[in-house]
PDB file of N, CA and C in Angstrom:
ATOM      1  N   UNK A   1      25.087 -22.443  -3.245  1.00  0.00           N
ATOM      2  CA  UNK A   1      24.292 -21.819  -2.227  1.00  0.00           C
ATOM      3  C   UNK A   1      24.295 -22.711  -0.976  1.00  0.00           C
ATOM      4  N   UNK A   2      24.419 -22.141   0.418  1.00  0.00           N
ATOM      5  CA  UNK A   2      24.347 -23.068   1.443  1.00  0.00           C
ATOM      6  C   UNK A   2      23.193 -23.426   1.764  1.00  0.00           C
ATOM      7  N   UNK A   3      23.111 -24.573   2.212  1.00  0.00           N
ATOM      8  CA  UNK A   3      21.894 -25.154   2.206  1.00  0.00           C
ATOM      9  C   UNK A   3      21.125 -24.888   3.641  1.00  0.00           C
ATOM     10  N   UNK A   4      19.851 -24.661   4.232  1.00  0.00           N
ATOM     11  CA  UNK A   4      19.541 -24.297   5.447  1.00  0.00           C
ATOM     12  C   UNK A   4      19.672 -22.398   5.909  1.00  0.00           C
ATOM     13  N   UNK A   5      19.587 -21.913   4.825  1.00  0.00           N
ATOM     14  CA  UNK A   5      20.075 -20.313   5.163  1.00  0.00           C
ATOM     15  C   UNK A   5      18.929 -19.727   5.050  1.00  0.00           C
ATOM     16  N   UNK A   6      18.479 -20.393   3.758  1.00  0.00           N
ATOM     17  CA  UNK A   6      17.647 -18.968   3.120  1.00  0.00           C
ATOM     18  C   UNK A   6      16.003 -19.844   3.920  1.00  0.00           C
ATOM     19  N   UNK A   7      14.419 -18.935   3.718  1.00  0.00           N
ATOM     20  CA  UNK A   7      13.337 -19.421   4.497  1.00  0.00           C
ATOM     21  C   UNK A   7      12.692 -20.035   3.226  1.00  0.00           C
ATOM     22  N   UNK A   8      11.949 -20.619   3.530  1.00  0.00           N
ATOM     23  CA  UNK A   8      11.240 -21.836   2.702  1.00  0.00           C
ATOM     24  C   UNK A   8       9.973 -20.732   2.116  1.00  0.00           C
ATOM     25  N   UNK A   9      10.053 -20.498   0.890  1.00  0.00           N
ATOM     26  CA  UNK A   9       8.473 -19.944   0.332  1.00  0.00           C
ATOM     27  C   UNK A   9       7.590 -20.813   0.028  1.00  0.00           C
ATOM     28  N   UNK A  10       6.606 -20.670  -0.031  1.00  0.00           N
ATOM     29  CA  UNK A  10       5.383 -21.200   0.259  1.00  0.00           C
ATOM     30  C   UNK A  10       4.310 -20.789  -1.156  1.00  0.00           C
ATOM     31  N   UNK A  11       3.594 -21.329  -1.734  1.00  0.00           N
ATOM     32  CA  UNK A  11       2.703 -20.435  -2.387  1.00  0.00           C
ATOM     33  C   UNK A  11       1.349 -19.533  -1.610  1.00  0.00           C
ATOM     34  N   UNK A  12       1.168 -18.612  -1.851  1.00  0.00           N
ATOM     35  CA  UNK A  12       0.097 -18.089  -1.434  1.00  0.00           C
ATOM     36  C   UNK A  12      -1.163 -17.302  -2.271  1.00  0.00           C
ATOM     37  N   UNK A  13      -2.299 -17.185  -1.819  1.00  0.00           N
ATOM     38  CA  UNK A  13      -2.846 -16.509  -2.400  1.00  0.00           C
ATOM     39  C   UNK A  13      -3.122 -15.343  -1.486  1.00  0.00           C
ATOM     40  N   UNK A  14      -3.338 -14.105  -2.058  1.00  0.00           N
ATOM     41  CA  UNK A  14      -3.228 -12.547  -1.400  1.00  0.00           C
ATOM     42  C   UNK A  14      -4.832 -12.358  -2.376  1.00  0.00           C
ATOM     43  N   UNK A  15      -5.828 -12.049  -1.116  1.00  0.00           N
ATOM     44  CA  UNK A  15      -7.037 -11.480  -0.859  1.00  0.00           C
ATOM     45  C   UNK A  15      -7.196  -9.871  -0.700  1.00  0.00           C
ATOM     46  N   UNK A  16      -7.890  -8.958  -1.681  1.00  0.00           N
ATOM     47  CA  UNK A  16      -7.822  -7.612  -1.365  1.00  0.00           C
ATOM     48  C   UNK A  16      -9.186  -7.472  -1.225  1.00  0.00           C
ATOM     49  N   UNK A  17     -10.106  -7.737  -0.739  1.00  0.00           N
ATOM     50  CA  UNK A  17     -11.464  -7.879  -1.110  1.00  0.00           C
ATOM     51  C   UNK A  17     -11.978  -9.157  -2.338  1.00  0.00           C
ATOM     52  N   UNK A  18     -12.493  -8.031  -3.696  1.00  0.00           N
ATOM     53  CA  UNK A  18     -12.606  -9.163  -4.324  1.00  0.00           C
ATOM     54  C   UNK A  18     -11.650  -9.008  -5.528  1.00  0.00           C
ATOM     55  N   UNK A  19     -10.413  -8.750  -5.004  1.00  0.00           N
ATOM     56  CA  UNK A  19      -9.225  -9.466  -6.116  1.00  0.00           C
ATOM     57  C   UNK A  19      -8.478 -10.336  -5.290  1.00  0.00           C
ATOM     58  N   UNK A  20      -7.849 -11.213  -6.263  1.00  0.00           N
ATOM     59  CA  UNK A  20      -7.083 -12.244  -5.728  1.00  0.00           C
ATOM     60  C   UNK A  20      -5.917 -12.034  -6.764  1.00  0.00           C
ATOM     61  N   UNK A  21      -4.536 -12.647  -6.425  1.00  0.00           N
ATOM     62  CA  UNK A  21      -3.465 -13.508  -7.112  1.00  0.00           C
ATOM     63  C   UNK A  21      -2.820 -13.834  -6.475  1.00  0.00           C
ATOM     64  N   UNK A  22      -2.060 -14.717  -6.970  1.00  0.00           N
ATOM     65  CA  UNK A  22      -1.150 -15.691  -6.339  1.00  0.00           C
ATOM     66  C   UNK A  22       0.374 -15.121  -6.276  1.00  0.00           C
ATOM     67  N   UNK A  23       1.079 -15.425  -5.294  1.00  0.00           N
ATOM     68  CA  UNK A  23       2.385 -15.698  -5.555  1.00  0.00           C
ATOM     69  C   UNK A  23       3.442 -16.371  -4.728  1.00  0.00           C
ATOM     70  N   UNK A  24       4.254 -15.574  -4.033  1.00  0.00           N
ATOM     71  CA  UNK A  24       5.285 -16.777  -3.055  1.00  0.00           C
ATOM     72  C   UNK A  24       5.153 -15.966  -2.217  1.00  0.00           C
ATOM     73  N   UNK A  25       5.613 -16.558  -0.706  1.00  0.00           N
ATOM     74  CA  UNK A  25       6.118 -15.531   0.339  1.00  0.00           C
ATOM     75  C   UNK A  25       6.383 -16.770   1.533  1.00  0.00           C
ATOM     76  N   UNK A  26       6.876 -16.507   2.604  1.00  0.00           N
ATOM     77  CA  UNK A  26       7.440 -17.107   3.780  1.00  0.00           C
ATOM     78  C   UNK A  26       6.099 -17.095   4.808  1.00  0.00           C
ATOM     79  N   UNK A  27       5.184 -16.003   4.129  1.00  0.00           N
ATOM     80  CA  UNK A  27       3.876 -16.555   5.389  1.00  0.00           C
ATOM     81  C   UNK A  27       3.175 -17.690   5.711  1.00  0.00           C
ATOM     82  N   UNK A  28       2.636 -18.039   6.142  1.00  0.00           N
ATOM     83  CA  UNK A  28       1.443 -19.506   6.540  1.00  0.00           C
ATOM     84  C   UNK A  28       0.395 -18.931   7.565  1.00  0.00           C
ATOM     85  N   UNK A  29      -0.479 -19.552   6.982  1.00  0.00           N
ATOM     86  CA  UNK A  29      -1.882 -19.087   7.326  1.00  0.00           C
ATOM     87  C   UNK A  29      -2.775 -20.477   7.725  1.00  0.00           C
ATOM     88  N   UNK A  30      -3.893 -20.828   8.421  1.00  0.00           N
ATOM     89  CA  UNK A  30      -4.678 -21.655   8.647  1.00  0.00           C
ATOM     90  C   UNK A  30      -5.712 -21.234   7.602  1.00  0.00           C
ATOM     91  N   UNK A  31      -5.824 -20.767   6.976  1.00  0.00           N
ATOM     92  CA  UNK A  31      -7.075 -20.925   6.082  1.00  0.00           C
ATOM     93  C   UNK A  31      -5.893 -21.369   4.707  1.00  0.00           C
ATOM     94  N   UNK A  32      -6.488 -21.951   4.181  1.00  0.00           N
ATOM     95  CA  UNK A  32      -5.908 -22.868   2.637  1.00  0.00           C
ATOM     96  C   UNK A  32      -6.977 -22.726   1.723  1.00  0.00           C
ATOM     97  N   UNK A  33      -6.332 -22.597   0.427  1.00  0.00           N
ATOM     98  CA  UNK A  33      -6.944 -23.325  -1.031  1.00  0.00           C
ATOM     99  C   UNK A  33      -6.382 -23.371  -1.682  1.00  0.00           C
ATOM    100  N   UNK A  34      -7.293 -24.801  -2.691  1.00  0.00           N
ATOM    101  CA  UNK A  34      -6.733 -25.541  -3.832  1.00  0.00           C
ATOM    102  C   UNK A  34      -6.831 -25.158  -4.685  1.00  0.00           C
ATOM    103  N   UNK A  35      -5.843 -24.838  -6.065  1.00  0.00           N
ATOM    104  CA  UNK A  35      -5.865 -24.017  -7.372  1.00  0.00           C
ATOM    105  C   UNK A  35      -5.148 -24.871  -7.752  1.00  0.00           C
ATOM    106  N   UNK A  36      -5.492 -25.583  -9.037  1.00  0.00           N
ATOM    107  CA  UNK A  36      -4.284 -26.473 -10.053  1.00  0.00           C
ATOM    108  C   UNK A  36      -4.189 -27.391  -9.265  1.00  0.00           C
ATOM    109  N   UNK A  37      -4.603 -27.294  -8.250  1.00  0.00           N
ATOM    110  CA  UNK A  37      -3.513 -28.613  -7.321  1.00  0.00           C
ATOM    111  C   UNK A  37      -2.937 -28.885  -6.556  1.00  0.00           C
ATOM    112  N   UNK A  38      -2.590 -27.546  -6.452  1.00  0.00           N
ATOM    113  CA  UNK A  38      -1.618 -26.760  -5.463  1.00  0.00           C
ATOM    114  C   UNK A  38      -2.373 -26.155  -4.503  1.00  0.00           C
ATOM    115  N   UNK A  39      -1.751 -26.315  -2.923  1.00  0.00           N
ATOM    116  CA  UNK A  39      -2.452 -26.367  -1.823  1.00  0.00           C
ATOM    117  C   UNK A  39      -1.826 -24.559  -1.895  1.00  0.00           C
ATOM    118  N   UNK A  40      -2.613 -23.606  -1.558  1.00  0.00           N
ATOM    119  CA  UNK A  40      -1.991 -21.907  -1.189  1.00  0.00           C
ATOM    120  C   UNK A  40      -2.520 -21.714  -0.029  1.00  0.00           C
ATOM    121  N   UNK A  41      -1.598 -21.148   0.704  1.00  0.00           N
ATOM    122  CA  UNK A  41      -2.178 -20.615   1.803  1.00  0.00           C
ATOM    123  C   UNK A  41      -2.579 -18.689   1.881  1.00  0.00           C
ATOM    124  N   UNK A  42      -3.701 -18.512   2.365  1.00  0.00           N
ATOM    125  CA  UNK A  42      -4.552 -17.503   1.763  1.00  0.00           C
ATOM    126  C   UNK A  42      -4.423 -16.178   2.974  1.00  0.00           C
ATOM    127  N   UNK A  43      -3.863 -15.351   2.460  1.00  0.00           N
ATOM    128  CA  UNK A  43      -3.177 -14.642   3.202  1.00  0.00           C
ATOM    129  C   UNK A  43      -4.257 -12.846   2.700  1.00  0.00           C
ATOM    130  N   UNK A  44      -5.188 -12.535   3.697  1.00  0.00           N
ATOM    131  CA  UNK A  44      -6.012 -11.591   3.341  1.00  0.00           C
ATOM    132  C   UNK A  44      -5.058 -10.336   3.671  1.00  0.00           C
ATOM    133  N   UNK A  45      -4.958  -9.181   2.621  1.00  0.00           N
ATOM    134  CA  UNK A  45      -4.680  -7.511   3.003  1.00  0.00           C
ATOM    135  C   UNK A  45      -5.732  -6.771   3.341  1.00  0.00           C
ATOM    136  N   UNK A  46      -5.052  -5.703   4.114  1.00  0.00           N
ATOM    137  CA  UNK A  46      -6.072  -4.675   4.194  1.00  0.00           C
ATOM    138  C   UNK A  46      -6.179  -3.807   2.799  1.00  0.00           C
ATOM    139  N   UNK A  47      -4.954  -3.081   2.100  1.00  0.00           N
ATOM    140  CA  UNK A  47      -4.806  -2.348   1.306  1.00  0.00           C
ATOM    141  C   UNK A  47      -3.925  -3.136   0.255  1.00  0.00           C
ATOM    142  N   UNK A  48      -3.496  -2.985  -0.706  1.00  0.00           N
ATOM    143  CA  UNK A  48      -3.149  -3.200  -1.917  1.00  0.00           C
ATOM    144  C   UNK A  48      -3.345  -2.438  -3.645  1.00  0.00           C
ATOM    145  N   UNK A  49      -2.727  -2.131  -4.478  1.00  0.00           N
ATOM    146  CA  UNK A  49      -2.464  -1.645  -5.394  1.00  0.00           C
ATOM    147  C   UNK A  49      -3.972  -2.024  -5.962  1.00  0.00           C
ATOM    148  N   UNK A  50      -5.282  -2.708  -5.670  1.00  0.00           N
ATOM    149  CA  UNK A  50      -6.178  -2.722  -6.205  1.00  0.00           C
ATOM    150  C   UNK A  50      -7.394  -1.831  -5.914  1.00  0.00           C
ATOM    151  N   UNK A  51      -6.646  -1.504  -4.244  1.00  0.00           N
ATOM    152  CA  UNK A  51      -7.329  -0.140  -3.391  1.00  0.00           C
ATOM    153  C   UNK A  51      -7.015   1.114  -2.623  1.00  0.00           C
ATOM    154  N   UNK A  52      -5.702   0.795  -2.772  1.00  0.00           N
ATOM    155  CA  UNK A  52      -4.725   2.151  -2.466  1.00  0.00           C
ATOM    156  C   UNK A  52      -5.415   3.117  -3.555  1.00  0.00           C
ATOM    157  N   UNK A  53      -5.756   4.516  -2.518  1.00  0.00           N
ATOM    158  CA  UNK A  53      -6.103   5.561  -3.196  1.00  0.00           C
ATOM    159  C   UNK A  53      -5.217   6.439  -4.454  1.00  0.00           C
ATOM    160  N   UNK A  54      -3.823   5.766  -4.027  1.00  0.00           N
ATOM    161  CA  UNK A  54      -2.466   6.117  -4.917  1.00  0.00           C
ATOM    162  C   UNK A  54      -2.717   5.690  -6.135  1.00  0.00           C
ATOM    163  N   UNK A  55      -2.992   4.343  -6.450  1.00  0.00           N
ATOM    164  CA  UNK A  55      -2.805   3.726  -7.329  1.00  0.00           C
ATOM    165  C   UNK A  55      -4.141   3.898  -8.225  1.00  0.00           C
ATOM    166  N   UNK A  56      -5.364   4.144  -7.596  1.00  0.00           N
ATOM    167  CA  UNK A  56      -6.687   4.269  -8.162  1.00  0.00           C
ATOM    168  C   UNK A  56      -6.876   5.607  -8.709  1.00  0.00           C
ATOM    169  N   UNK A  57      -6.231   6.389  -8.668  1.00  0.00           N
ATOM    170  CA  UNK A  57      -6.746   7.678  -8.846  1.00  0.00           C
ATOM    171  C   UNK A  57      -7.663   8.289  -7.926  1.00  0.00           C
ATOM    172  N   UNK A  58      -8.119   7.681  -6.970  1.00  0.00           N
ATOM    173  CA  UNK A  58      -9.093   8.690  -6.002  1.00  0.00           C
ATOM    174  C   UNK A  58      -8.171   9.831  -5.081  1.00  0.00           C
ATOM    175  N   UNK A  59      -7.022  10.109  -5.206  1.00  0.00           N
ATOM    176  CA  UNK A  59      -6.371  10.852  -4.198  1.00  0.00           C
ATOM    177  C   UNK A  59      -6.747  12.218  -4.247  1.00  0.00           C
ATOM    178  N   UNK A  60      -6.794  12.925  -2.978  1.00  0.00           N
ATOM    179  CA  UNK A  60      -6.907  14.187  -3.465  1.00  0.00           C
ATOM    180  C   UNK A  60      -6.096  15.287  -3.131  1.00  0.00           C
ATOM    181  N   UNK A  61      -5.952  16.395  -3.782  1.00  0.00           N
ATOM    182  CA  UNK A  61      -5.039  17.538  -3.700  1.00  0.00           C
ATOM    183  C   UNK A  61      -5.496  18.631  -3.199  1.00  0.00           C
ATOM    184  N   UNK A  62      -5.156  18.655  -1.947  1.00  0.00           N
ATOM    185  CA  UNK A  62      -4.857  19.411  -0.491  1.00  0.00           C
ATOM    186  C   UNK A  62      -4.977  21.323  -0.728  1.00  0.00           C
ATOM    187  N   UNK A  63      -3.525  20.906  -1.463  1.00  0.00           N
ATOM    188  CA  UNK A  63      -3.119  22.352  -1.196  1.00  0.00           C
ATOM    189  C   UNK A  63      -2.791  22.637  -3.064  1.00  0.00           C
ATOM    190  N   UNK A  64      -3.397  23.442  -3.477  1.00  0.00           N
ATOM    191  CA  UNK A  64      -3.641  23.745  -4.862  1.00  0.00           C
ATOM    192  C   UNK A  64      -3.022  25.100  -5.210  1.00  0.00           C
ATOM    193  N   UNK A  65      -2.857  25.858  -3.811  1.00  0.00           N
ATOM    194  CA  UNK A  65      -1.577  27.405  -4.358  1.00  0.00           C
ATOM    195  C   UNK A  65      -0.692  26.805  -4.002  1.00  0.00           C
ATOM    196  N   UNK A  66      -0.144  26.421  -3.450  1.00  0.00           N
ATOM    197  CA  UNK A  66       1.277  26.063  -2.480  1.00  0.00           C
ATOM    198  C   UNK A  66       1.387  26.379  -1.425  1.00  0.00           C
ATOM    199  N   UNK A  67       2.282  25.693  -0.448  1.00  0.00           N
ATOM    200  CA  UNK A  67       2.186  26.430   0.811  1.00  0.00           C
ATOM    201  C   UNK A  67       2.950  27.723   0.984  1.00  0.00           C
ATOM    202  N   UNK A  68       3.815  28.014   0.124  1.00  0.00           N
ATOM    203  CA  UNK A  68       4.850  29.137   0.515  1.00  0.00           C
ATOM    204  C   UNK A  68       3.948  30.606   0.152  1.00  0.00           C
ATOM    205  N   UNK A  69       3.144  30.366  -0.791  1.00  0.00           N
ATOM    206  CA  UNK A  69       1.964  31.586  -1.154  1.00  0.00           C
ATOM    207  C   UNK A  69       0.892  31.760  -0.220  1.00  0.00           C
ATOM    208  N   UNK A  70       0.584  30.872   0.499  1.00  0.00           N
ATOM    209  CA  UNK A  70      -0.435  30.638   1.012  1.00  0.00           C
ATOM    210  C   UNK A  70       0.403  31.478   2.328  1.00  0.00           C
ATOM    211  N   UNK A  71       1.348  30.557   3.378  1.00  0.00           N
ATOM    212  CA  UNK A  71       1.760  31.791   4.006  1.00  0.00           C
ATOM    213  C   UNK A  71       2.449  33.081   3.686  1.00  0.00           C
ATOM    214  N   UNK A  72       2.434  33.441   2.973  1.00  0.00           N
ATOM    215  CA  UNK A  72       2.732  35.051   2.525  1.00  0.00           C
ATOM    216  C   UNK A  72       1.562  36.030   2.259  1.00  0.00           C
ATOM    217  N   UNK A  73       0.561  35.032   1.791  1.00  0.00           N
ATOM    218  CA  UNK A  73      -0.631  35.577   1.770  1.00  0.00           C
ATOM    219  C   UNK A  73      -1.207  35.827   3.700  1.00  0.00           C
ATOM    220  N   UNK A  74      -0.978  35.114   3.945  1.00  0.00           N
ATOM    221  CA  UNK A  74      -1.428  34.974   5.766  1.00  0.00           C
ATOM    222  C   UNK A  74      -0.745  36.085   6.453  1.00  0.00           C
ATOM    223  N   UNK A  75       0.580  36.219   6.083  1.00  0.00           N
ATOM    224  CA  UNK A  75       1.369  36.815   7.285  1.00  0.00           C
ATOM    225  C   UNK A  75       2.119  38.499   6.150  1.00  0.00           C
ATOM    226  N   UNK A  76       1.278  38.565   5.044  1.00  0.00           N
ATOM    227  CA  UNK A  76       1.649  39.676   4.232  1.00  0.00           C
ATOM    228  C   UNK A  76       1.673  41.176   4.943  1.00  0.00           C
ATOM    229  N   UNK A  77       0.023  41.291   5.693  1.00  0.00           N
ATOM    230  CA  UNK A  77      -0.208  42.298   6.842  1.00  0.00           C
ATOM    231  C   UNK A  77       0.651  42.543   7.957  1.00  0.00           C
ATOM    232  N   UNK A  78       1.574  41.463   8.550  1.00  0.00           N
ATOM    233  CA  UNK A  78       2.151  41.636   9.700  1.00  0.00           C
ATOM    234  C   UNK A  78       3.182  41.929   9.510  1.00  0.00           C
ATOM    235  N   UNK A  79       4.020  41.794   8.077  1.00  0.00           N
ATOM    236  CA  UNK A  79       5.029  42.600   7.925  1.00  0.00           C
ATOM    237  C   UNK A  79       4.893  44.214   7.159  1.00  0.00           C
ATOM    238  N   UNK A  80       3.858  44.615   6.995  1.00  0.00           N
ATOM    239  CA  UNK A  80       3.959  46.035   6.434  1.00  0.00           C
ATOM    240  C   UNK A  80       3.656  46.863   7.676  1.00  0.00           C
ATOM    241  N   UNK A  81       3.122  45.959   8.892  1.00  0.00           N
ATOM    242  CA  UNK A  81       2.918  47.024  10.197  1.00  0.00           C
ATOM    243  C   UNK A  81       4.407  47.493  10.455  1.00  0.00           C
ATOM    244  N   UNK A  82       5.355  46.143  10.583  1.00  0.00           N
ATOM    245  CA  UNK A  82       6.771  46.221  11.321  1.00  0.00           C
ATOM    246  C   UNK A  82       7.657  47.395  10.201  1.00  0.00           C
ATOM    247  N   UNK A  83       7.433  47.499   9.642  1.00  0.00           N
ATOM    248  CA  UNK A  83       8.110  48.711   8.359  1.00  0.00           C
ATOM    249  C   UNK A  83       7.580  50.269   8.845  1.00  0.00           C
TER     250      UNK A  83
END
């Protein structure tokens, strides 16, 4: 591997509120903490797999006939005038 190519990872910790874990990434942050020993730099999200509505089950479903029924149902009248 050449040396000087690839970016230096870093450990970090990733803040979703109140979950945390650790892992690597190329960011740096001014806020730090110590775990094990190891200095992480603490890198807060807005969203994440602990509050994404995707991942939680809170999502909700919109359109429950479909849309292709739904306009046929809408525009059913305007074609029996043109006949």
């Amino acid at each position: 591997m050449k040396q000087k190519t690839h970016p230096v990872n870093n450990p970090v910790l990733f803040v979703d509120g109140e979950h945390e874990w650790q892992g690597i990434s190329t960011m740096k942050t001014n806020e730090t903490r110590v775990i094990n020993g190891i200095e992480h730099y603490v890198v807060h999200v807005d969203i994440s797999a602990f509050s994404h509505p995707f991942y939680t089950g809170q999502k909700r479903i919109v359109d429950t006939a479909g849309r292709v029924e739904k306009f046929m149902r809408r525009y059913a009248g305007q074609q029996q005038g043109k006949k």
